[in-house]
Each structure stands twice: as structure tokens, then as C-alpha cells.
N, C-alpha and C. Protein backbone atom coordinates (compact mmCIF):
# COMPACT_ATOMS: atom_id res chain seq x y z
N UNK A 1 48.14 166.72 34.85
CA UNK A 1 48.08 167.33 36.15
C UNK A 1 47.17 166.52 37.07
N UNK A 2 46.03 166.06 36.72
CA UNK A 2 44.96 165.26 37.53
C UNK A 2 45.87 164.31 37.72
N UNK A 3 46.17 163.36 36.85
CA UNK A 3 47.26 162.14 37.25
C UNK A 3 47.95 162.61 38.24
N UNK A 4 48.75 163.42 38.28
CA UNK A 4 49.59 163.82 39.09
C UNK A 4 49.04 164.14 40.43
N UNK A 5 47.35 164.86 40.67
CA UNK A 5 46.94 164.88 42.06
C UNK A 5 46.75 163.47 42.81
N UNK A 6 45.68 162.36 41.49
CA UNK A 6 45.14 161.23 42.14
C UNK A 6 46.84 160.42 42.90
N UNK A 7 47.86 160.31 42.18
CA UNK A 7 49.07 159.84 43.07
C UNK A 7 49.24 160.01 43.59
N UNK A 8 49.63 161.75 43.72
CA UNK A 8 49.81 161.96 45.39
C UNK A 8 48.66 161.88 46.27
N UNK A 9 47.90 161.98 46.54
CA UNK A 9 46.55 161.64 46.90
C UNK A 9 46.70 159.90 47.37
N UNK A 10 46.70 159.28 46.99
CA UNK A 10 47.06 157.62 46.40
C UNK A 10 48.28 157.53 48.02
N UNK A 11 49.20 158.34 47.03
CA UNK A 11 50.18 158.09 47.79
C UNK A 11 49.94 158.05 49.88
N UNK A 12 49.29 159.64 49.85
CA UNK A 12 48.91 159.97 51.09
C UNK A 12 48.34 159.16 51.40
N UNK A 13 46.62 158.95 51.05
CA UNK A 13 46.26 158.29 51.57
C UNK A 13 46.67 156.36 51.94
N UNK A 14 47.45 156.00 51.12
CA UNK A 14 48.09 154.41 51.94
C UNK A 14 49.24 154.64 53.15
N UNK A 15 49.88 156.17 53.21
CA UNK A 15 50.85 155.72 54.37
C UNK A 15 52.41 156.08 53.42
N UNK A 16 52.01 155.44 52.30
CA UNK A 16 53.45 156.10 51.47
C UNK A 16 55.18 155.63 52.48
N UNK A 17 55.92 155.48 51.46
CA UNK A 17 57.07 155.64 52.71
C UNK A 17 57.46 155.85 53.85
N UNK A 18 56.43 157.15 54.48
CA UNK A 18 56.91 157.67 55.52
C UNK A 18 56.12 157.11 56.59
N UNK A 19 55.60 155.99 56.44
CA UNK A 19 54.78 155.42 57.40
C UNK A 19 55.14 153.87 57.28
N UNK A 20 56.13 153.18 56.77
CA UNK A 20 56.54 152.39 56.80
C UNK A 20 57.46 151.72 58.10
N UNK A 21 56.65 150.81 58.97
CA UNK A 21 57.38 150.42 60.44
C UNK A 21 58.76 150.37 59.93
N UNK A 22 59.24 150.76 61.48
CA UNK A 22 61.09 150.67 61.55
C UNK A 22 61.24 149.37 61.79
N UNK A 23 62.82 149.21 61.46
CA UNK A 23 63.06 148.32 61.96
C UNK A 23 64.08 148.11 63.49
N UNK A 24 63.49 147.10 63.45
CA UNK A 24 64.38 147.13 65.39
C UNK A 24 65.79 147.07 64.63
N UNK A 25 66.60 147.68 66.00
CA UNK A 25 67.64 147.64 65.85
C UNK A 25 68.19 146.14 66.41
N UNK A 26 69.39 145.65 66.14
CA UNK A 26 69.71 143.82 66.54
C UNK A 26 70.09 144.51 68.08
N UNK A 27 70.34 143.71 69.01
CA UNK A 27 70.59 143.82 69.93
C UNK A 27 72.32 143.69 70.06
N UNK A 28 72.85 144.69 70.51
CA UNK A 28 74.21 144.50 70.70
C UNK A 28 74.30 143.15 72.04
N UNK A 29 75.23 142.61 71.82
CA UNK A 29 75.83 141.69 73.35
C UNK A 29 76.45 142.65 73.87
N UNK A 30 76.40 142.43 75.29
CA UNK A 30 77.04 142.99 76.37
C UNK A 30 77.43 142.81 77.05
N UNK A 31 77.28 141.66 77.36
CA UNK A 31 77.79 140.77 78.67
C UNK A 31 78.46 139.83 78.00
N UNK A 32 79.15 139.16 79.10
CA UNK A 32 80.28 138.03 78.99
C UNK A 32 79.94 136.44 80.02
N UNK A 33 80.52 135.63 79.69
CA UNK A 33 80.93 134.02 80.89
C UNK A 33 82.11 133.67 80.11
N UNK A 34 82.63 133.05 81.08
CA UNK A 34 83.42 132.17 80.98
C UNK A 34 83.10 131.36 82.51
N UNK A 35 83.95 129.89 81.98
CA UNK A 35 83.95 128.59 82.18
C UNK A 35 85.28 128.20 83.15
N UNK A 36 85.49 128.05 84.39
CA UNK A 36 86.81 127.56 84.51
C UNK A 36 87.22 126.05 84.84
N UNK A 37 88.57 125.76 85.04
CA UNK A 37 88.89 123.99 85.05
C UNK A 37 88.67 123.94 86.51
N UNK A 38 88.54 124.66 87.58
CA UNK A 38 88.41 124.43 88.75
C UNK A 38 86.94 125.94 89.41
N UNK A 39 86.70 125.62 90.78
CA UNK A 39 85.82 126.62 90.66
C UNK A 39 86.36 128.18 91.02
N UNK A 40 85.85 129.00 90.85
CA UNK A 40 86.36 129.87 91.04
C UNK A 40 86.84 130.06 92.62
N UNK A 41 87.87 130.88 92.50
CA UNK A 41 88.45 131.95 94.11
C UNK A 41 87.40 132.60 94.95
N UNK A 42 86.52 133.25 94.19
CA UNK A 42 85.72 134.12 95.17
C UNK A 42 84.53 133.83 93.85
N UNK A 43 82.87 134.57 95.06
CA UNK A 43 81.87 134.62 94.44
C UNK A 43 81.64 135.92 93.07
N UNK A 44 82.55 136.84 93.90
CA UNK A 44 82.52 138.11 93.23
C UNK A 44 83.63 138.84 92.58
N UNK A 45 83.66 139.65 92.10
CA UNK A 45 84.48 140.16 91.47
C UNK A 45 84.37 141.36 90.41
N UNK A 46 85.48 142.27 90.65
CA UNK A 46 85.51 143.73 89.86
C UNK A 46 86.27 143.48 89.01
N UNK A 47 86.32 143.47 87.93
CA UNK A 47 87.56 143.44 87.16
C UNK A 47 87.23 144.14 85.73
N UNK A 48 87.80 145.13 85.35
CA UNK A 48 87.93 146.28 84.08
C UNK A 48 86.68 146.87 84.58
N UNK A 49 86.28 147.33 85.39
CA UNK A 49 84.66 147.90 85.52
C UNK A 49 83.40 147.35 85.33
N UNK A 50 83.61 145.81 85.68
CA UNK A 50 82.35 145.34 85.05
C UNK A 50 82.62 143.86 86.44
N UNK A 51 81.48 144.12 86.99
CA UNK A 51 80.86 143.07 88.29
C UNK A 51 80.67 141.64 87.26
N UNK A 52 81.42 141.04 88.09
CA UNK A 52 81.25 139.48 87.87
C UNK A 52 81.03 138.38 89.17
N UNK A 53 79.85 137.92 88.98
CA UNK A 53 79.52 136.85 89.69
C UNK A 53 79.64 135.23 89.63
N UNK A 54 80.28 134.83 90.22
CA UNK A 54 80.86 133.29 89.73
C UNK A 54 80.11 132.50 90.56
N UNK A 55 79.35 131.06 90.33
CA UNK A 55 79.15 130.09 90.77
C UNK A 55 79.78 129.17 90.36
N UNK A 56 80.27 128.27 91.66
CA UNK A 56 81.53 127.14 91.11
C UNK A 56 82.79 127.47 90.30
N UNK A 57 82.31 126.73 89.01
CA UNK A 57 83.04 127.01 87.64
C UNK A 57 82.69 127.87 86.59
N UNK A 58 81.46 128.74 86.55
CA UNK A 58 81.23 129.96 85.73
C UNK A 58 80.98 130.89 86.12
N UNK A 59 81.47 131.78 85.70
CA UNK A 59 81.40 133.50 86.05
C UNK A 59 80.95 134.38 85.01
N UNK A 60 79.68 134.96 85.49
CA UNK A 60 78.98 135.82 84.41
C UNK A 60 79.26 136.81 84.61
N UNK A 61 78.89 138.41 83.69
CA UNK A 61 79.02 139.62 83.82
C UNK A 61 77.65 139.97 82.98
N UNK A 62 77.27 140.44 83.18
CA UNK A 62 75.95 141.61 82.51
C UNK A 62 75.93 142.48 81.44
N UNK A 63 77.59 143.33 81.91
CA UNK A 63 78.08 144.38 80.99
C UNK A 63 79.39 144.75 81.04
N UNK A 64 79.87 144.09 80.28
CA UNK A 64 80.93 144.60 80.22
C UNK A 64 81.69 145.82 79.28
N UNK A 65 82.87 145.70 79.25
CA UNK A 65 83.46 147.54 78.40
C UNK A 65 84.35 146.93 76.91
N UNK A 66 84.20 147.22 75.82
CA UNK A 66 84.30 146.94 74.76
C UNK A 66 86.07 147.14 74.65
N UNK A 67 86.08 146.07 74.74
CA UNK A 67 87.80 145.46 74.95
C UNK A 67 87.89 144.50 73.98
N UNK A 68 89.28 144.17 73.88
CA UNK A 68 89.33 142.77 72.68
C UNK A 68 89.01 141.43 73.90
N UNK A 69 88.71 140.53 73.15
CA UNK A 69 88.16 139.40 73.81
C UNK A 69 89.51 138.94 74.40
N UNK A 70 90.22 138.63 73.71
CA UNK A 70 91.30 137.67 73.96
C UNK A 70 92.52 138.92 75.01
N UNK A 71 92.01 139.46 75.17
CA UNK A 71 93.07 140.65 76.05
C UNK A 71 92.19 140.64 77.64
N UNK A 72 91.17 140.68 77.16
CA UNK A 72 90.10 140.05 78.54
C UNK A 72 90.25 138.98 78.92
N UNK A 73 90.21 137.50 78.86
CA UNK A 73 90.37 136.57 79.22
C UNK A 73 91.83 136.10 79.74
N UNK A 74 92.87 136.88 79.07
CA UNK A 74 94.17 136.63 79.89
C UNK A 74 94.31 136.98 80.88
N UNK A 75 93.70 138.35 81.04
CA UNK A 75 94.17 139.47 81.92
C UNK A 75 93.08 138.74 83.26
N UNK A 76 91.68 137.68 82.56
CA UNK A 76 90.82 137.27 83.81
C UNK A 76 91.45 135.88 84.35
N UNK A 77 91.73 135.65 83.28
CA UNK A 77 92.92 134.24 83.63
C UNK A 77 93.56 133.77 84.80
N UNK A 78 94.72 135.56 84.60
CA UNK A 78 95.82 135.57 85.60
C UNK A 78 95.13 135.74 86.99
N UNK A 79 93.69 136.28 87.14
CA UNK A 79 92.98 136.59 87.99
C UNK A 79 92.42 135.20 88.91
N UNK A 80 91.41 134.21 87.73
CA UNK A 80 91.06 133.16 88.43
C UNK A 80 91.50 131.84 87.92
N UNK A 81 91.94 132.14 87.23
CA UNK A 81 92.98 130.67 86.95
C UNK A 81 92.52 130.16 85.36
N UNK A 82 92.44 128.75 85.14
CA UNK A 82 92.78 128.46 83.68
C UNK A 82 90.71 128.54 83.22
N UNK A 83 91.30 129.11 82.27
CA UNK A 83 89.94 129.52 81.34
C UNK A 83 89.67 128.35 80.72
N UNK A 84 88.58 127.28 80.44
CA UNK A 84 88.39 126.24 79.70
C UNK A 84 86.35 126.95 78.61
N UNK A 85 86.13 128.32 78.44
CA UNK A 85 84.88 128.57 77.80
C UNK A 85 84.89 130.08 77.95
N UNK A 86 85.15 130.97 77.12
CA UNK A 86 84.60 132.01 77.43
C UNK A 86 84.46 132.45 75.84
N UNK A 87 83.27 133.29 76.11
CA UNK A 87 82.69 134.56 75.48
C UNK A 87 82.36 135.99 76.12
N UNK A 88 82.54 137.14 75.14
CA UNK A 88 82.76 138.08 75.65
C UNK A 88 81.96 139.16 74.35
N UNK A 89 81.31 139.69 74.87
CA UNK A 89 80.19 140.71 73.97
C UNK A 89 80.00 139.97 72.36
N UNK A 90 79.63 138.95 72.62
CA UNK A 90 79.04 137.52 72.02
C UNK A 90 80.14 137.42 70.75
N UNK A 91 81.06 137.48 71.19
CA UNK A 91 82.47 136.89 70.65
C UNK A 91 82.76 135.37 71.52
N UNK A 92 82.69 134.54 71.05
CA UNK A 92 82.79 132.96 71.84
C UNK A 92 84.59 132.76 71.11
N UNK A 93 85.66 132.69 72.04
CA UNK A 93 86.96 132.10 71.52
C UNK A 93 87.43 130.88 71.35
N UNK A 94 87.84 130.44 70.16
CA UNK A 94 87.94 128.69 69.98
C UNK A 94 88.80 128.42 70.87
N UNK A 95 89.17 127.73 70.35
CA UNK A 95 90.14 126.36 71.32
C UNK A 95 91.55 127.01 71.27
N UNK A 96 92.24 127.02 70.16
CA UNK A 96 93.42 128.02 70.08
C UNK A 96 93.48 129.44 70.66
N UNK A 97 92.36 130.00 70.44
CA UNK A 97 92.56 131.20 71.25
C UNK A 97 92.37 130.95 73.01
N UNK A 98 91.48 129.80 73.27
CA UNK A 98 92.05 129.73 75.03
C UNK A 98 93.06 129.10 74.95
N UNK A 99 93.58 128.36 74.48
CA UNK A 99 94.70 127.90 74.63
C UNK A 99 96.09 129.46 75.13
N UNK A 100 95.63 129.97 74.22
CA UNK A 100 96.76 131.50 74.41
C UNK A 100 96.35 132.14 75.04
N UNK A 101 95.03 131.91 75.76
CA UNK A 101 94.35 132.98 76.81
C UNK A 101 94.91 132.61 77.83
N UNK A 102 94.99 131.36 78.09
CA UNK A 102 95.80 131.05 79.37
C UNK A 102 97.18 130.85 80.01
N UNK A 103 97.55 131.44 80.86
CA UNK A 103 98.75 131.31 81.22
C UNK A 103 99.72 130.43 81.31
N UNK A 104 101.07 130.36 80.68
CA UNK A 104 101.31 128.99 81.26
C UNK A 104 102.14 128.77 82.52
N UNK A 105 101.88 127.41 82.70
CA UNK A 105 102.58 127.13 84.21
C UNK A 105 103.65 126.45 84.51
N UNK A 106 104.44 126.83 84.47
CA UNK A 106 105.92 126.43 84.93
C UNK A 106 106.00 125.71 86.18
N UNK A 107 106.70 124.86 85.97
CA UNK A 107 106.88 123.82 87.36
C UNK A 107 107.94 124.22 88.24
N UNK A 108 107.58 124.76 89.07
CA UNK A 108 108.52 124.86 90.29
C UNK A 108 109.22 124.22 91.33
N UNK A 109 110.59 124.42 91.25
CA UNK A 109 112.09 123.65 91.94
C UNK A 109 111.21 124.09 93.24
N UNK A 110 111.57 122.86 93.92
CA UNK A 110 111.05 122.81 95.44
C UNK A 110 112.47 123.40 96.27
N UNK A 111 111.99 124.00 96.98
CA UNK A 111 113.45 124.48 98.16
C UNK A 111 113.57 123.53 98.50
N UNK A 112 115.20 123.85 99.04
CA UNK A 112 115.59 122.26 99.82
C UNK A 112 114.84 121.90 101.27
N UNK A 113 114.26 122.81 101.88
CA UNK A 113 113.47 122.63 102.85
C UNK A 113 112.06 121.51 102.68
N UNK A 114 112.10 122.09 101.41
CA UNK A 114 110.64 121.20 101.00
C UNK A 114 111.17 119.69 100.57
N UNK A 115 112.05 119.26 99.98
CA UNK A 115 112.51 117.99 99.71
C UNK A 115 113.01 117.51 100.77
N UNK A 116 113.72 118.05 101.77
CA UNK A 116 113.54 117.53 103.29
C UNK A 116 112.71 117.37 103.64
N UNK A 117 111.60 117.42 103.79
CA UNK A 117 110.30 117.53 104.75
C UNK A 117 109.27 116.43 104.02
N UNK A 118 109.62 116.25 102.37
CA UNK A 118 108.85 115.29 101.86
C UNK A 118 109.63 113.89 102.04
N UNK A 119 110.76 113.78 102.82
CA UNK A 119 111.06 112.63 102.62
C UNK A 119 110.70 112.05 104.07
């Protein structure tokens, strides 16, 4: 029985388990960039609920809404044109996946107005 007080006793007095620091939690990502081949259309931008600010050729976001990456970048694609870098709630997409993030571009028959006018 004494054994049994000095432990718990022991126990209390160091702190025992229940005084053992937490641990931090990791930090979720939240925000997004991407990279484009030309600079962007505009400085700003709304797109899925989440403010994006572009200088030149990159456009950041802060916070964005937990979407698939690669369903985001098409859909920002069609918005500002060809994606050459993005990450998205610290998901970074290789090379194959921009490759399919981006739209492709079909070459367009000139009206006959326009082949008149270029000659």
C-alpha cells in the first residue's frame, strides 16, 4: 500500500501525463499561385470564392476552398490563359498534370475577309 502512495505521489508530483506539452497542430495550406506563359488579364480577380491578386505572370490567393487541384487550374486556365506553375492548398501539379490543366488551342480558319485584307 505505501508503494502504492509514494507512486502516486511520484507520479503527481513530476507532472505525470497530464502535464505533458501538446503538440502543435501542422499547419494546413490554404492558399494557392500559379505561374502564367504571359502576364495576366487583370490585377484582380474572384474566382470560386477566393480573391486573387496577380502581378505580371503570378497570381496568388491567401485562401482558397478545398477543391481538387487539377479542377481548379482548368477552370483558372480558361479564365487567364495557359498555366505554366501552379499549386493549390500545397498540392504543387507536375508537368503532366499542367499539361491537362490547360486548354487546348485550336487554330483558327481566317474568314475570307481576313485573307483579303492580309494580302
Amino acid at each position: 500500500m505505501r508503494s502504492l502512495l509514494f507512486a502516486v505521489a511520484a507520479l503527481a508530483a513530476t507532472g505525470g501525463p497530464v502535464m505533458a506539452e501538446p503538440q502543435p497542430a501542422k499547419p494546413q495550406a490554404t492558399g494557392a499561385w500559379l505561374t502564367l506563359s504571359a502576364p495576366a488579364p487583370r490585377d484582380y480577380i474572384v474566382f470560386d470564392g477566393a480573391a486573387w491578386r496577380c502581378e505580371g505572370q503570378v497570381c496568388r490567393s491567401l485562401q482558397v476552398k478545398s477543391l481538387p487541384p487539377l479542377r481548379s487550374c482548368r477552370r483558372l486556365a480558361r479564365e487567364l490563359g495557359t498555366v505554366t506553375g501552379f499549386s493549390y492548398r500545397g498540392v504543387a501539379l507536375s508537368d503532366a498534370q499542367l499539361a491537362d490543366c490547360n486548354p487546348v488551342r485550336f487554330a483558327r480558319t481566317p474568314s475570307p475577309a481576313e485573307v483579303a485584307a492580309a494580302r
